[in-house]
PDB file of N, CA and C in Angstrom:
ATOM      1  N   UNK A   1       0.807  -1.201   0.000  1.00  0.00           N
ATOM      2  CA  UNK A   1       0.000   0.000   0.000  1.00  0.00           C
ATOM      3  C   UNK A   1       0.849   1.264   0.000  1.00  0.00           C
ATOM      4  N   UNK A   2       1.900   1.353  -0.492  1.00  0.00           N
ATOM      5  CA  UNK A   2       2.792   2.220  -0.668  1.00  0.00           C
ATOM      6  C   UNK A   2       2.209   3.144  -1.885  1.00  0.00           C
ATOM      7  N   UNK A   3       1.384   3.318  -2.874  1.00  0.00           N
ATOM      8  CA  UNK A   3       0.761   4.553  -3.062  1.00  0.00           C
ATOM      9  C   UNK A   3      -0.084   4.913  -2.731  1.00  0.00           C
ATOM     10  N   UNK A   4      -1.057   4.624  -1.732  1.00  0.00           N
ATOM     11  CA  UNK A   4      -1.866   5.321  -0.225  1.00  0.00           C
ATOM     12  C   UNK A   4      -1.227   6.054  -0.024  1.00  0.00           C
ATOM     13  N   UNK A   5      -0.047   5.456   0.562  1.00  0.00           N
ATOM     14  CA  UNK A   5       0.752   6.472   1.436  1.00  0.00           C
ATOM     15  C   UNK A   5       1.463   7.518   0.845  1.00  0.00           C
ATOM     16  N   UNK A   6       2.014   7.759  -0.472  1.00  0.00           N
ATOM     17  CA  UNK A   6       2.511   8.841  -1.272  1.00  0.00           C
ATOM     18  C   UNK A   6       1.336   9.424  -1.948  1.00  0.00           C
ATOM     19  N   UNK A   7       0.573   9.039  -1.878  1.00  0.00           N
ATOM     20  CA  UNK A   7      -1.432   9.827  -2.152  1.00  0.00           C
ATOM     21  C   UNK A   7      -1.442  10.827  -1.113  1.00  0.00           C
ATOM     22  N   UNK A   8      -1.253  10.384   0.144  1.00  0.00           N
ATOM     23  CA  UNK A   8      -1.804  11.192   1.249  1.00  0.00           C
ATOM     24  C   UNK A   8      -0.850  12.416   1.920  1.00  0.00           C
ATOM     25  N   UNK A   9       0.596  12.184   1.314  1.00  0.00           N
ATOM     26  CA  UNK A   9       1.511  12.808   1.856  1.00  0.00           C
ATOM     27  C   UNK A   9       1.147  13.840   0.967  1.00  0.00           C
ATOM     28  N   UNK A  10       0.885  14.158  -0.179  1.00  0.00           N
ATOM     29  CA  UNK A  10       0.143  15.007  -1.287  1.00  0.00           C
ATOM     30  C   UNK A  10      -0.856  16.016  -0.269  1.00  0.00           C
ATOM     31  N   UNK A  11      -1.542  15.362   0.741  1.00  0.00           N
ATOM     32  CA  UNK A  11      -2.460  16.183   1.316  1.00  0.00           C
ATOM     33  C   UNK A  11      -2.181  16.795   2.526  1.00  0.00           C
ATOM     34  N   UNK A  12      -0.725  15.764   2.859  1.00  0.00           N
ATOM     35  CA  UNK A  12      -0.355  16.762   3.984  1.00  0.00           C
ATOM     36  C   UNK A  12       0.118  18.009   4.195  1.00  0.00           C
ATOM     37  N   UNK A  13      -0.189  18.871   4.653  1.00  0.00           N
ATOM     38  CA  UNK A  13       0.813  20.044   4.442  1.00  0.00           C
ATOM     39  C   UNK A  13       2.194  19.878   4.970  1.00  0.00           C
ATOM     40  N   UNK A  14       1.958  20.229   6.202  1.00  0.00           N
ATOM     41  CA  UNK A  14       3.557  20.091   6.899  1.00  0.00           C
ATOM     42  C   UNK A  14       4.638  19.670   5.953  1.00  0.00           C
ATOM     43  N   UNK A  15       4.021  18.101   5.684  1.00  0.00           N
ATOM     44  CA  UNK A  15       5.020  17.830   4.641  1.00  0.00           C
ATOM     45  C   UNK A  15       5.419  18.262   3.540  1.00  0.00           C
ATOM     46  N   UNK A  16       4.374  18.716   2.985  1.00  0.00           N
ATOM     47  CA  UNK A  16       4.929  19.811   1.544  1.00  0.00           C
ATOM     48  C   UNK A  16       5.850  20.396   1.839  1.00  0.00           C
ATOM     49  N   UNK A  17       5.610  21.273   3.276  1.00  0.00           N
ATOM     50  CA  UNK A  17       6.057  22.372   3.612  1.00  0.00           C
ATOM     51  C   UNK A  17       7.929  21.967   3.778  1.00  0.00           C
ATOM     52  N   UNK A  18       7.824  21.111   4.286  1.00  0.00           N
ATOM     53  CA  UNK A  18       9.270  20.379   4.767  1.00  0.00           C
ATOM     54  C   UNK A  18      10.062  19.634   3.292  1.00  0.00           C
ATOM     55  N   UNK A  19       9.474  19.378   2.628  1.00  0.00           N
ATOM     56  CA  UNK A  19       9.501  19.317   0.919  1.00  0.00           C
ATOM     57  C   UNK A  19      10.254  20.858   0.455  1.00  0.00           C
ATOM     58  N   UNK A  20       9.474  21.515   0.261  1.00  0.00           N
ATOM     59  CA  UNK A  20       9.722  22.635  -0.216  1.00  0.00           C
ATOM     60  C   UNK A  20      11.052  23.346   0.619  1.00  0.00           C
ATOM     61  N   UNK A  21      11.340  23.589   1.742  1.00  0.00           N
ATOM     62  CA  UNK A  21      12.004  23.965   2.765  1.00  0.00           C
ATOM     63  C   UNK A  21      13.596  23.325   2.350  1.00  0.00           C
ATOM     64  N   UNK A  22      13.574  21.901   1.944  1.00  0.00           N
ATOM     65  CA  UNK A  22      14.822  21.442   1.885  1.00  0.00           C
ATOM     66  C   UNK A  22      15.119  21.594   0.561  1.00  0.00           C
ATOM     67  N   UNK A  23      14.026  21.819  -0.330  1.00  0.00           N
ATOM     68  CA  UNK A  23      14.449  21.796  -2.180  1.00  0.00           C
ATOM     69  C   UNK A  23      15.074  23.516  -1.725  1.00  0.00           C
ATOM     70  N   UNK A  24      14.632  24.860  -0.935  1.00  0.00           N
ATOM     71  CA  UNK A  24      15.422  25.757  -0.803  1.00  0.00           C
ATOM     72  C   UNK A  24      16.789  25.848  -0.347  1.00  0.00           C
ATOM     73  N   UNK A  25      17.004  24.644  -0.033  1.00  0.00           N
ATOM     74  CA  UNK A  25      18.586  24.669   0.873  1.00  0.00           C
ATOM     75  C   UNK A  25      19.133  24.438  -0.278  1.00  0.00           C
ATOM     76  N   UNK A  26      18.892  23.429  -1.164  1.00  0.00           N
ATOM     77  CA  UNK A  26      19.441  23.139  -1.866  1.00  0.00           C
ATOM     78  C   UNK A  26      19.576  23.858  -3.617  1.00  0.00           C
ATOM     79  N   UNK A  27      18.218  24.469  -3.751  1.00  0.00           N
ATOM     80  CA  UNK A  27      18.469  25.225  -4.978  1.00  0.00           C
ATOM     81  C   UNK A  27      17.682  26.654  -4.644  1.00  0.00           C
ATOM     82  N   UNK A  28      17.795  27.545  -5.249  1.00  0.00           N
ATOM     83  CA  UNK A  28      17.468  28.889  -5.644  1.00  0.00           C
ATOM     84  C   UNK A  28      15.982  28.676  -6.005  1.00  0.00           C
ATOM     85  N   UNK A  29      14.824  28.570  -4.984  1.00  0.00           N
ATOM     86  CA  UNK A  29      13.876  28.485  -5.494  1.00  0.00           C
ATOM     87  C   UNK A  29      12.587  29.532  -4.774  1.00  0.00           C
ATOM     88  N   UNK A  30      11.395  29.800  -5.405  1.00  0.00           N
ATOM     89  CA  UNK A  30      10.562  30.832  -4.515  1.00  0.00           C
ATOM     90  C   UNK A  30       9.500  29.876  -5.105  1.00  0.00           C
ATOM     91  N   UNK A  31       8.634  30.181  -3.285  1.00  0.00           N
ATOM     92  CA  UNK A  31       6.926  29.339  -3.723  1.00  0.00           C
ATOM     93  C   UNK A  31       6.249  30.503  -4.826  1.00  0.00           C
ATOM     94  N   UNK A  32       5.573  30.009  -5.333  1.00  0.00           N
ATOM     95  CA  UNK A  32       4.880  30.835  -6.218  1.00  0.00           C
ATOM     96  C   UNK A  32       3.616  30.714  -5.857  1.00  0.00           C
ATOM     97  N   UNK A  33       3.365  29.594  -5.134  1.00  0.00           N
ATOM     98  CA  UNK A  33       1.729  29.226  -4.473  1.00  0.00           C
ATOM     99  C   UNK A  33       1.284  28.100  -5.814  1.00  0.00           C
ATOM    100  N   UNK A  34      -0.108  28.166  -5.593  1.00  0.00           N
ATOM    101  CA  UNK A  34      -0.607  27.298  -6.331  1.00  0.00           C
ATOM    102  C   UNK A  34      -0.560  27.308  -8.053  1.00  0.00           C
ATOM    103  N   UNK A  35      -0.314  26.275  -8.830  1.00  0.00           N
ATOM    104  CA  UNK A  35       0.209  25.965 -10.045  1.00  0.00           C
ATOM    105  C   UNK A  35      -1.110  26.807 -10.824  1.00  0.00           C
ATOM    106  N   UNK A  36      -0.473  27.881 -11.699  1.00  0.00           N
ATOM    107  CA  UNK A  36      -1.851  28.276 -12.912  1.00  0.00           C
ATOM    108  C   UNK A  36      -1.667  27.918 -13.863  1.00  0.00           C
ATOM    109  N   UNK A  37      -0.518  27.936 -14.119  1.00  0.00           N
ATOM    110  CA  UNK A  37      -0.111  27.394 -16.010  1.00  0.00           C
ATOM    111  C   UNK A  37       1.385  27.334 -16.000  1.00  0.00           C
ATOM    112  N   UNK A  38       1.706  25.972 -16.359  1.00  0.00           N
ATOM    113  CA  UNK A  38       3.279  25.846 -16.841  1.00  0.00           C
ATOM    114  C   UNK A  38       3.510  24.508 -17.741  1.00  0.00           C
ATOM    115  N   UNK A  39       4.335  24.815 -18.795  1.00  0.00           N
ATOM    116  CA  UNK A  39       4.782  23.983 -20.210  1.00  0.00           C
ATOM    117  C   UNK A  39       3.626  23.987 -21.099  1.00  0.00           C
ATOM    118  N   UNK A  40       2.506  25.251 -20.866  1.00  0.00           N
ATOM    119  CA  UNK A  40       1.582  24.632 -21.804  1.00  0.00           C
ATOM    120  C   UNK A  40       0.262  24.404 -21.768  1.00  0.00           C
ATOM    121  N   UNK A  41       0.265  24.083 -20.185  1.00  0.00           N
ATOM    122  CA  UNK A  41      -1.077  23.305 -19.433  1.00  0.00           C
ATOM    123  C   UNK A  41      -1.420  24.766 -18.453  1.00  0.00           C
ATOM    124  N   UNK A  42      -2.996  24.786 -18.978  1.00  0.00           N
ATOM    125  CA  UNK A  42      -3.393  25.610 -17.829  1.00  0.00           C
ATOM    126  C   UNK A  42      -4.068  24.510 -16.613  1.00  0.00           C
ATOM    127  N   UNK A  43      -3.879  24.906 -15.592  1.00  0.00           N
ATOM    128  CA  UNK A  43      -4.356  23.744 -14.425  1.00  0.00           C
ATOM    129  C   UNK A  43      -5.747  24.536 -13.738  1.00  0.00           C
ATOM    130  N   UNK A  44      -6.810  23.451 -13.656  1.00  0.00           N
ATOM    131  CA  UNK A  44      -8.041  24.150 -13.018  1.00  0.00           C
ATOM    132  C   UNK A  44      -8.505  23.033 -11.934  1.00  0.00           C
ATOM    133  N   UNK A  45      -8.348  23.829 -10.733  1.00  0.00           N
ATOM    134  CA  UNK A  45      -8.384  22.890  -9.587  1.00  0.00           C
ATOM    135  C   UNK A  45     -10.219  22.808 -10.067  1.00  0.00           C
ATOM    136  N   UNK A  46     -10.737  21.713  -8.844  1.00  0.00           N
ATOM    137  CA  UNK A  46     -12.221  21.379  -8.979  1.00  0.00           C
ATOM    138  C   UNK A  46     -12.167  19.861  -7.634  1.00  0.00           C
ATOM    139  N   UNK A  47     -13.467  20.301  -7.133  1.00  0.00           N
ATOM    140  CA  UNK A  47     -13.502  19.412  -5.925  1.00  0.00           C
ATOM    141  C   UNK A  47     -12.957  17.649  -6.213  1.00  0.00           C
ATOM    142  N   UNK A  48     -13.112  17.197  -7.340  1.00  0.00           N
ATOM    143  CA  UNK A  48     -13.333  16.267  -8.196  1.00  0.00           C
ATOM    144  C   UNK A  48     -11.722  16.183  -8.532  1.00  0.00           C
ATOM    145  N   UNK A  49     -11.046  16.655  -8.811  1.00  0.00           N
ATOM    146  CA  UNK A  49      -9.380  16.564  -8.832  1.00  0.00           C
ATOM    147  C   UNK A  49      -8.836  17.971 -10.052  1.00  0.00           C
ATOM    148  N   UNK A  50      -7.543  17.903 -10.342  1.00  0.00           N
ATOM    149  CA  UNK A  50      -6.975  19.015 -11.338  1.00  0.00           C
ATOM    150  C   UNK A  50      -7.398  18.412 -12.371  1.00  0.00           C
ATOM    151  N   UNK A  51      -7.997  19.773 -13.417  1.00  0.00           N
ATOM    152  CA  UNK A  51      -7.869  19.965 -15.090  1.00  0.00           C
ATOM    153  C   UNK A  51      -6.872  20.123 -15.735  1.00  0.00           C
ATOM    154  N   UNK A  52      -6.537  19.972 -17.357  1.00  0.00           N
ATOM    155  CA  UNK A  52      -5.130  20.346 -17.298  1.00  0.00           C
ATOM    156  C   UNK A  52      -6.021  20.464 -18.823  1.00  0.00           C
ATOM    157  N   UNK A  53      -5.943  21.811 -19.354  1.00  0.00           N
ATOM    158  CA  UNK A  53      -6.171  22.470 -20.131  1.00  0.00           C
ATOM    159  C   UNK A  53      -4.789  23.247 -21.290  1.00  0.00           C
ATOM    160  N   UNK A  54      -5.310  22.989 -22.833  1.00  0.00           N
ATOM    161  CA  UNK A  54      -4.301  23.523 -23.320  1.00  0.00           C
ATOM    162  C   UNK A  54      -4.724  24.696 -24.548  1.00  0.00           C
ATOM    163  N   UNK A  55      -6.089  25.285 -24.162  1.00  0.00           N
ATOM    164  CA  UNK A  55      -6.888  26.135 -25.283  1.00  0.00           C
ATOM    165  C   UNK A  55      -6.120  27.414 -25.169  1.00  0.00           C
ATOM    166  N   UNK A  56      -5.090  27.985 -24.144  1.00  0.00           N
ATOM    167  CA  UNK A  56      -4.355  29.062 -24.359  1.00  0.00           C
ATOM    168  C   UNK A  56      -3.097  28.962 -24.952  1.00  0.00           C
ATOM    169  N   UNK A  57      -2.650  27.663 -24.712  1.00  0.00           N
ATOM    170  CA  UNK A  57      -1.385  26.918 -25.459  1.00  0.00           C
ATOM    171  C   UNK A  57      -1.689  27.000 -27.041  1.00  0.00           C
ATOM    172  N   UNK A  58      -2.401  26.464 -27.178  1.00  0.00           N
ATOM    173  CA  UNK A  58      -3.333  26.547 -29.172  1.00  0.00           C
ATOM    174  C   UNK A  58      -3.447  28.219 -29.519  1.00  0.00           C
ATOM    175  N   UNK A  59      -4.136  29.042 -28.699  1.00  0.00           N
ATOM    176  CA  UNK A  59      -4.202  30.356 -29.470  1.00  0.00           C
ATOM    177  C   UNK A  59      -3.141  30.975 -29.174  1.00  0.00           C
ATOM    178  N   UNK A  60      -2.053  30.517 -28.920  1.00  0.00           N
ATOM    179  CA  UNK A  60      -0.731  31.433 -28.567  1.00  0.00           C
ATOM    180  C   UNK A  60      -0.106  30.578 -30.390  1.00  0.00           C
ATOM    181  N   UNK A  61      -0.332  29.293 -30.450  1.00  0.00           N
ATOM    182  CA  UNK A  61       0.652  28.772 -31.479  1.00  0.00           C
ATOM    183  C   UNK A  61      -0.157  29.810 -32.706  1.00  0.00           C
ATOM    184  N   UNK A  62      -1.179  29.880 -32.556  1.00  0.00           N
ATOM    185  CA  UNK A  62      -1.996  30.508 -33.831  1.00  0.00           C
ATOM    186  C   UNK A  62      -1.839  32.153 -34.011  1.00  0.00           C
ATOM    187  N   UNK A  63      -1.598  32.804 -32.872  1.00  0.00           N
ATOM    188  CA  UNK A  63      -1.401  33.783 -32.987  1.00  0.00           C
ATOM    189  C   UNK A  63       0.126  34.482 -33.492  1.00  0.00           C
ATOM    190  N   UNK A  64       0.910  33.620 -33.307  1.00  0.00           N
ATOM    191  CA  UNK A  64       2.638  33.404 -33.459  1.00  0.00           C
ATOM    192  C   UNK A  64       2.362  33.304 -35.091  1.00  0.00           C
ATOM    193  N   UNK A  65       1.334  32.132 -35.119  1.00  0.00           N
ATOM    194  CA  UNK A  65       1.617  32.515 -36.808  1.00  0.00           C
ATOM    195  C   UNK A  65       0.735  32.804 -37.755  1.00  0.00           C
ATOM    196  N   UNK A  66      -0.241  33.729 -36.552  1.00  0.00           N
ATOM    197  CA  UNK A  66      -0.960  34.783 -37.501  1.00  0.00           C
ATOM    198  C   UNK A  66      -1.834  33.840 -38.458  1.00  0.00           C
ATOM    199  N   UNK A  67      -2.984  32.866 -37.679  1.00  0.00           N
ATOM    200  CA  UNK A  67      -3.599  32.163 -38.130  1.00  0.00           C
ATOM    201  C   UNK A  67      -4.740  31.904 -37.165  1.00  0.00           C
ATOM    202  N   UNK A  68      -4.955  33.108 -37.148  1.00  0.00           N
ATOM    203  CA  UNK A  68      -6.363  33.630 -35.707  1.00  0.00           C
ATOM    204  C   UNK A  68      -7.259  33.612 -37.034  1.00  0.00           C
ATOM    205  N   UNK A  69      -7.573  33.708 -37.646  1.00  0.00           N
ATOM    206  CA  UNK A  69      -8.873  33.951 -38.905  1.00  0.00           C
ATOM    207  C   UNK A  69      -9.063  32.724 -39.288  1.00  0.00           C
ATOM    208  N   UNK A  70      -8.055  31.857 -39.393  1.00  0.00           N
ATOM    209  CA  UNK A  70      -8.562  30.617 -40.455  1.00  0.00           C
ATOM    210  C   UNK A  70      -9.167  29.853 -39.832  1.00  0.00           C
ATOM    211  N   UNK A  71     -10.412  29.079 -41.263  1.00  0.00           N
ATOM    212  CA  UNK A  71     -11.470  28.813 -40.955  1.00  0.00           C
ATOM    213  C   UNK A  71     -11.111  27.010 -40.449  1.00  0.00           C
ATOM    214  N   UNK A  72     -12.024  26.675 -39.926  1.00  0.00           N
ATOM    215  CA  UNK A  72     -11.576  25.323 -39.490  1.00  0.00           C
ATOM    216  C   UNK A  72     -11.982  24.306 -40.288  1.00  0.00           C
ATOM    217  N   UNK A  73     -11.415  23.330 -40.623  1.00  0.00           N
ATOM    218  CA  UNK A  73     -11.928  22.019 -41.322  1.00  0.00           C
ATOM    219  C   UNK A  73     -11.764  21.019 -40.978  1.00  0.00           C
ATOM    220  N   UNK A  74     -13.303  19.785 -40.933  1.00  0.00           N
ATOM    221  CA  UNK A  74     -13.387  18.340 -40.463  1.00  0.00           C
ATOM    222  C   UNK A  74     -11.593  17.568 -41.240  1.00  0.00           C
ATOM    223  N   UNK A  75     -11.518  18.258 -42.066  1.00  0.00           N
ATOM    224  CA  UNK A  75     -10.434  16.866 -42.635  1.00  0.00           C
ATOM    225  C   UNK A  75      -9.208  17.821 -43.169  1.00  0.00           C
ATOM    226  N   UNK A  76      -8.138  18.499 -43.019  1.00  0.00           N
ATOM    227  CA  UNK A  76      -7.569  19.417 -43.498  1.00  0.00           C
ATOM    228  C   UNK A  76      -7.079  18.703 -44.790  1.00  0.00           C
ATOM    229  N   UNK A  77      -6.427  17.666 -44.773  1.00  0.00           N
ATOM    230  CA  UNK A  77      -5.688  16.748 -45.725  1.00  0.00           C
ATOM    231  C   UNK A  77      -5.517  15.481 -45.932  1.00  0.00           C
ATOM    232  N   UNK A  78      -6.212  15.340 -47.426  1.00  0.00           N
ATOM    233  CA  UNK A  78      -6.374  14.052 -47.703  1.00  0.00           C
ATOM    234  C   UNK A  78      -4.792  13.211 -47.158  1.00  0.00           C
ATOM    235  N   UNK A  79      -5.109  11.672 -47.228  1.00  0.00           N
ATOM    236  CA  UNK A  79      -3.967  10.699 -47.323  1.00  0.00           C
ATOM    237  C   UNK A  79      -3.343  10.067 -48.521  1.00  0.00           C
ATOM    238  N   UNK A  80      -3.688  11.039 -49.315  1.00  0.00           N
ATOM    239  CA  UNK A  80      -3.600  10.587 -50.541  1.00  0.00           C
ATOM    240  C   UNK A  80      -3.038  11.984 -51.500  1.00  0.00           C
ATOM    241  N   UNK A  81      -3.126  13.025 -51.078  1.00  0.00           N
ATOM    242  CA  UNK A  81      -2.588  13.872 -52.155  1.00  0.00           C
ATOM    243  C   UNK A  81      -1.120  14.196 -51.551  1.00  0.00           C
ATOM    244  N   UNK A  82      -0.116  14.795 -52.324  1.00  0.00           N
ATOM    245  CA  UNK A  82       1.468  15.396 -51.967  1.00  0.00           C
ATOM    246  C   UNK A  82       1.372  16.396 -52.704  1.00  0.00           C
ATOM    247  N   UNK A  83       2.109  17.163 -51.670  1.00  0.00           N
ATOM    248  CA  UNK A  83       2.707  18.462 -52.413  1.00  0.00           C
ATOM    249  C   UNK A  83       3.889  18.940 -52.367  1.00  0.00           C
ATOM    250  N   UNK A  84       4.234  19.645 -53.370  1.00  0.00           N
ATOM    251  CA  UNK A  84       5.272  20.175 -54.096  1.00  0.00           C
ATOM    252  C   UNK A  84       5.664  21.554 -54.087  1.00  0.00           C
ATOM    253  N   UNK A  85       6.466  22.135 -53.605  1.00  0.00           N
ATOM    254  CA  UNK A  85       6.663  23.464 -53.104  1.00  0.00           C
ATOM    255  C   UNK A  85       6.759  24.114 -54.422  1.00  0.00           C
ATOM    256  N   UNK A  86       6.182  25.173 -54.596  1.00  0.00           N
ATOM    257  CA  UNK A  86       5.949  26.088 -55.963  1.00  0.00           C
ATOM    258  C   UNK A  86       5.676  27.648 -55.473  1.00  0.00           C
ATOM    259  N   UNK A  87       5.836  27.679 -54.487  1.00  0.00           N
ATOM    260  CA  UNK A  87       5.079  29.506 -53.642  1.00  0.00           C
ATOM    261  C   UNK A  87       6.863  29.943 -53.615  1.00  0.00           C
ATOM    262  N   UNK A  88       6.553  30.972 -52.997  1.00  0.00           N
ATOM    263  CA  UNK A  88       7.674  31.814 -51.902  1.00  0.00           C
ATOM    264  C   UNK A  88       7.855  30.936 -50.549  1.00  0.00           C
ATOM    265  N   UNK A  89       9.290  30.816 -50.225  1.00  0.00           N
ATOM    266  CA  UNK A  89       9.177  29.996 -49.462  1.00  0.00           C
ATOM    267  C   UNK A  89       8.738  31.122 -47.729  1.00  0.00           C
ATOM    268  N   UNK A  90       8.440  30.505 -46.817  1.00  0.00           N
ATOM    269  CA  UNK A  90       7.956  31.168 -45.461  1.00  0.00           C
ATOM    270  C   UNK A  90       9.079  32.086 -45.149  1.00  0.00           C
ATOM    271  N   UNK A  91       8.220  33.375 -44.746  1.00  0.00           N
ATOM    272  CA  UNK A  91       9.186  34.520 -44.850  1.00  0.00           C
ATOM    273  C   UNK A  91      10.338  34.790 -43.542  1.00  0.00           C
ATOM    274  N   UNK A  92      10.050  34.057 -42.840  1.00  0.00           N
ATOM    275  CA  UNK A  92      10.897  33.920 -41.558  1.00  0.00           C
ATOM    276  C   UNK A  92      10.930  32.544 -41.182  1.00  0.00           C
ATOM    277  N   UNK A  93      12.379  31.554 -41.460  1.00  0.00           N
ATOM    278  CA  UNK A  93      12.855  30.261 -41.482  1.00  0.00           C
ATOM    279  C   UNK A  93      12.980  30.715 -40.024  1.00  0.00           C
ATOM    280  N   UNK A  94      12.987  31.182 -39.006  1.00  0.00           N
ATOM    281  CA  UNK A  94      13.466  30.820 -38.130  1.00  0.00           C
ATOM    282  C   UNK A  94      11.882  30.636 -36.789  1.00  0.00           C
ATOM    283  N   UNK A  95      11.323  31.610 -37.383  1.00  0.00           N
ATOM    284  CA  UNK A  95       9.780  31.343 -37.038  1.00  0.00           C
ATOM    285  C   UNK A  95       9.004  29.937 -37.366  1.00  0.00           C
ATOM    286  N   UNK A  96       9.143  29.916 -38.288  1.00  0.00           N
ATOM    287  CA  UNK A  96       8.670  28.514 -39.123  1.00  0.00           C
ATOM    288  C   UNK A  96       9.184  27.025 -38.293  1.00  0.00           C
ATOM    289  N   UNK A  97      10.686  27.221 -37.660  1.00  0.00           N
ATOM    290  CA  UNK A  97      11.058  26.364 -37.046  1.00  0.00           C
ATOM    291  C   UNK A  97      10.633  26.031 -35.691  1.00  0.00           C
ATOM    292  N   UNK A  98      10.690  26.942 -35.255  1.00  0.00           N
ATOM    293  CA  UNK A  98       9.757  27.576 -34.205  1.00  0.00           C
ATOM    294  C   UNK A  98       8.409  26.837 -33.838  1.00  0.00           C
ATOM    295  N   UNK A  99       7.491  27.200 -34.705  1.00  0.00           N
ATOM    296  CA  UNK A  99       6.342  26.634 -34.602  1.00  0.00           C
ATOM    297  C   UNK A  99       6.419  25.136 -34.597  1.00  0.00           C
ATOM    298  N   UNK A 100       7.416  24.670 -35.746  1.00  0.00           N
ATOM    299  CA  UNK A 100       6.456  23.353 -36.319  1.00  0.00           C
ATOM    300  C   UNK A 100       7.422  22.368 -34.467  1.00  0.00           C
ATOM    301  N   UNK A 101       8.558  22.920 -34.166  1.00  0.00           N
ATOM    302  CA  UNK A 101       8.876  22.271 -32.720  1.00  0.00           C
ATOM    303  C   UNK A 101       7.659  22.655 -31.943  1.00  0.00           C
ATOM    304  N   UNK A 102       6.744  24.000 -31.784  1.00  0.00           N
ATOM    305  CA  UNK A 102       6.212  24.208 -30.851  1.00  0.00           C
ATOM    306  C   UNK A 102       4.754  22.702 -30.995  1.00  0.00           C
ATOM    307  N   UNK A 103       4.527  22.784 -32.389  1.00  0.00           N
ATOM    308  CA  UNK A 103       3.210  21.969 -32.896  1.00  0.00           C
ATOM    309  C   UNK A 103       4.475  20.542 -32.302  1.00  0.00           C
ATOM    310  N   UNK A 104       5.171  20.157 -32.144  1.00  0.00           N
ATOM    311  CA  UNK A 104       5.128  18.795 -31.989  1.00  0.00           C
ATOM    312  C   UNK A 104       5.325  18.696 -30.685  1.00  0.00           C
ATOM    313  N   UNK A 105       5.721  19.541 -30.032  1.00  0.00           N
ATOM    314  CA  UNK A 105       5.270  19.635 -27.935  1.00  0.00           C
ATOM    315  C   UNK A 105       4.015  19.289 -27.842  1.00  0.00           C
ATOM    316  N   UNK A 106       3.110  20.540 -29.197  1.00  0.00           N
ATOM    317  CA  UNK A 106       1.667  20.133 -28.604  1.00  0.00           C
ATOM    318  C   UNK A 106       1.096  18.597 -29.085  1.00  0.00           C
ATOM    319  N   UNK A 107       1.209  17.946 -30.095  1.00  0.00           N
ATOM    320  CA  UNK A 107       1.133  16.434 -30.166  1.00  0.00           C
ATOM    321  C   UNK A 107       1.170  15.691 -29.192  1.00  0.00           C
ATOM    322  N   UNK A 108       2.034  15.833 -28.489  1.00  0.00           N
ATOM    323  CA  UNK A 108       2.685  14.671 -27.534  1.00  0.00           C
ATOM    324  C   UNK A 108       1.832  15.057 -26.731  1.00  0.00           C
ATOM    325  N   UNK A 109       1.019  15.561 -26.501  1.00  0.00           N
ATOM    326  CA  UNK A 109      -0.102  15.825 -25.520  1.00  0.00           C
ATOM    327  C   UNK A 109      -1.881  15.604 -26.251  1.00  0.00           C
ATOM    328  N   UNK A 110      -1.272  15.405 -27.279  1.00  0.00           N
ATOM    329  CA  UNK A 110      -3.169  15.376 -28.066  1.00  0.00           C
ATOM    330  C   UNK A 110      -2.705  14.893 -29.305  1.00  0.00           C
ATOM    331  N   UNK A 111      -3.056  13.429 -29.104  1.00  0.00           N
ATOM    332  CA  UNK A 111      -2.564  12.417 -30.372  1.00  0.00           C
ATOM    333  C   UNK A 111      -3.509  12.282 -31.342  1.00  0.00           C
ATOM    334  N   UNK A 112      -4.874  13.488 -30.953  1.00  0.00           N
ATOM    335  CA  UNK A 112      -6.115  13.297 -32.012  1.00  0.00           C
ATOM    336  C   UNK A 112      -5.654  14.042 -33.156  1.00  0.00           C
ATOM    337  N   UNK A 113      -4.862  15.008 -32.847  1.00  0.00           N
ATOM    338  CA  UNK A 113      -4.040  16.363 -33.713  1.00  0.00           C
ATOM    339  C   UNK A 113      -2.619  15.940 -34.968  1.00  0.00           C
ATOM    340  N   UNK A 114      -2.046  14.899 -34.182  1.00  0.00           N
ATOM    341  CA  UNK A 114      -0.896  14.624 -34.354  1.00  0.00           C
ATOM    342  C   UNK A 114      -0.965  14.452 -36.045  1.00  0.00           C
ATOM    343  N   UNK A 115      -1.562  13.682 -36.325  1.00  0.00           N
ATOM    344  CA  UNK A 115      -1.680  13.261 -38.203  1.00  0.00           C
ATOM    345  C   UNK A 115      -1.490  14.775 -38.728  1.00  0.00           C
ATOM    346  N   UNK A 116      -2.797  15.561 -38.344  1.00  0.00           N
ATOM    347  CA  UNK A 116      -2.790  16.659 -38.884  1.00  0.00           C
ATOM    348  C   UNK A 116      -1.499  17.707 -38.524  1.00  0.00           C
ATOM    349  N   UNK A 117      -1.214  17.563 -37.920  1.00  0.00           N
ATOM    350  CA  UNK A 117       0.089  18.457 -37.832  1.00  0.00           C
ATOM    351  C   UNK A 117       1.753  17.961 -38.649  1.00  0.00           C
ATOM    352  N   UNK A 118       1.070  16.382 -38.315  1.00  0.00           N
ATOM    353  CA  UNK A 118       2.969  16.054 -39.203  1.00  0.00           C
ATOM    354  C   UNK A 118       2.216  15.717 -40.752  1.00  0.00           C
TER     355      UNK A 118
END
């Protein structure tokens, strides 16, 4: 029954507190209090346990690349067509890189997306 017992130490305070207390001896750290958003995930406590939300994570990738207007579609791309670069290529390579690492952080968290993004 050894995750009972690391379940409940979760609820103890003291112990957090004595947690936290020795991670300061040892590194450069400040409580910040309770978790709102970090890597991505917004966190929404609820009597029922934490949410872990990523709809501000998505309009930050969309807004980076200036794709707040576009319209949404059930199927973006067939499995069956390829394409062939013929445009101007993307006007900032370093943006572009940017994103498509940021789109594969967000995958690894929402594998319904993943096709459509790679």
């Amino acid at each position: 029954m050894v995750a009972n017992r690391r379940h409940e130490h979760g609820n103890n305070s003291d112990l957090v507190q004595l947690f936290i207390s020795r991670l300061h001896k040892e590194f450069l750290i400040t409580d910040l209090g309770r978790l709102n958003y970090f890597l991505g995930f917004e966190v929404n406590y609820h009597a029922s346990g934490l949410f872990l939300i990523q709809s501000k994570y998505a309009h930050d990738i969309l807004t980076r690349a200036k794709l707040l207007d576009s319209k949404p579609a059930a199927t973006p791309l067939s499995t069956s067509v390829y394409f062939t670069s013929q445009g101007t290529p993307f006007y900032d390579a370093t943006l572009y890189r940017s994103l498509v690492g940021t789109l594969q952080y967000f995958t690894i968290t929402r594998p319904d997306i993943s096709y459509a993004v790679n």
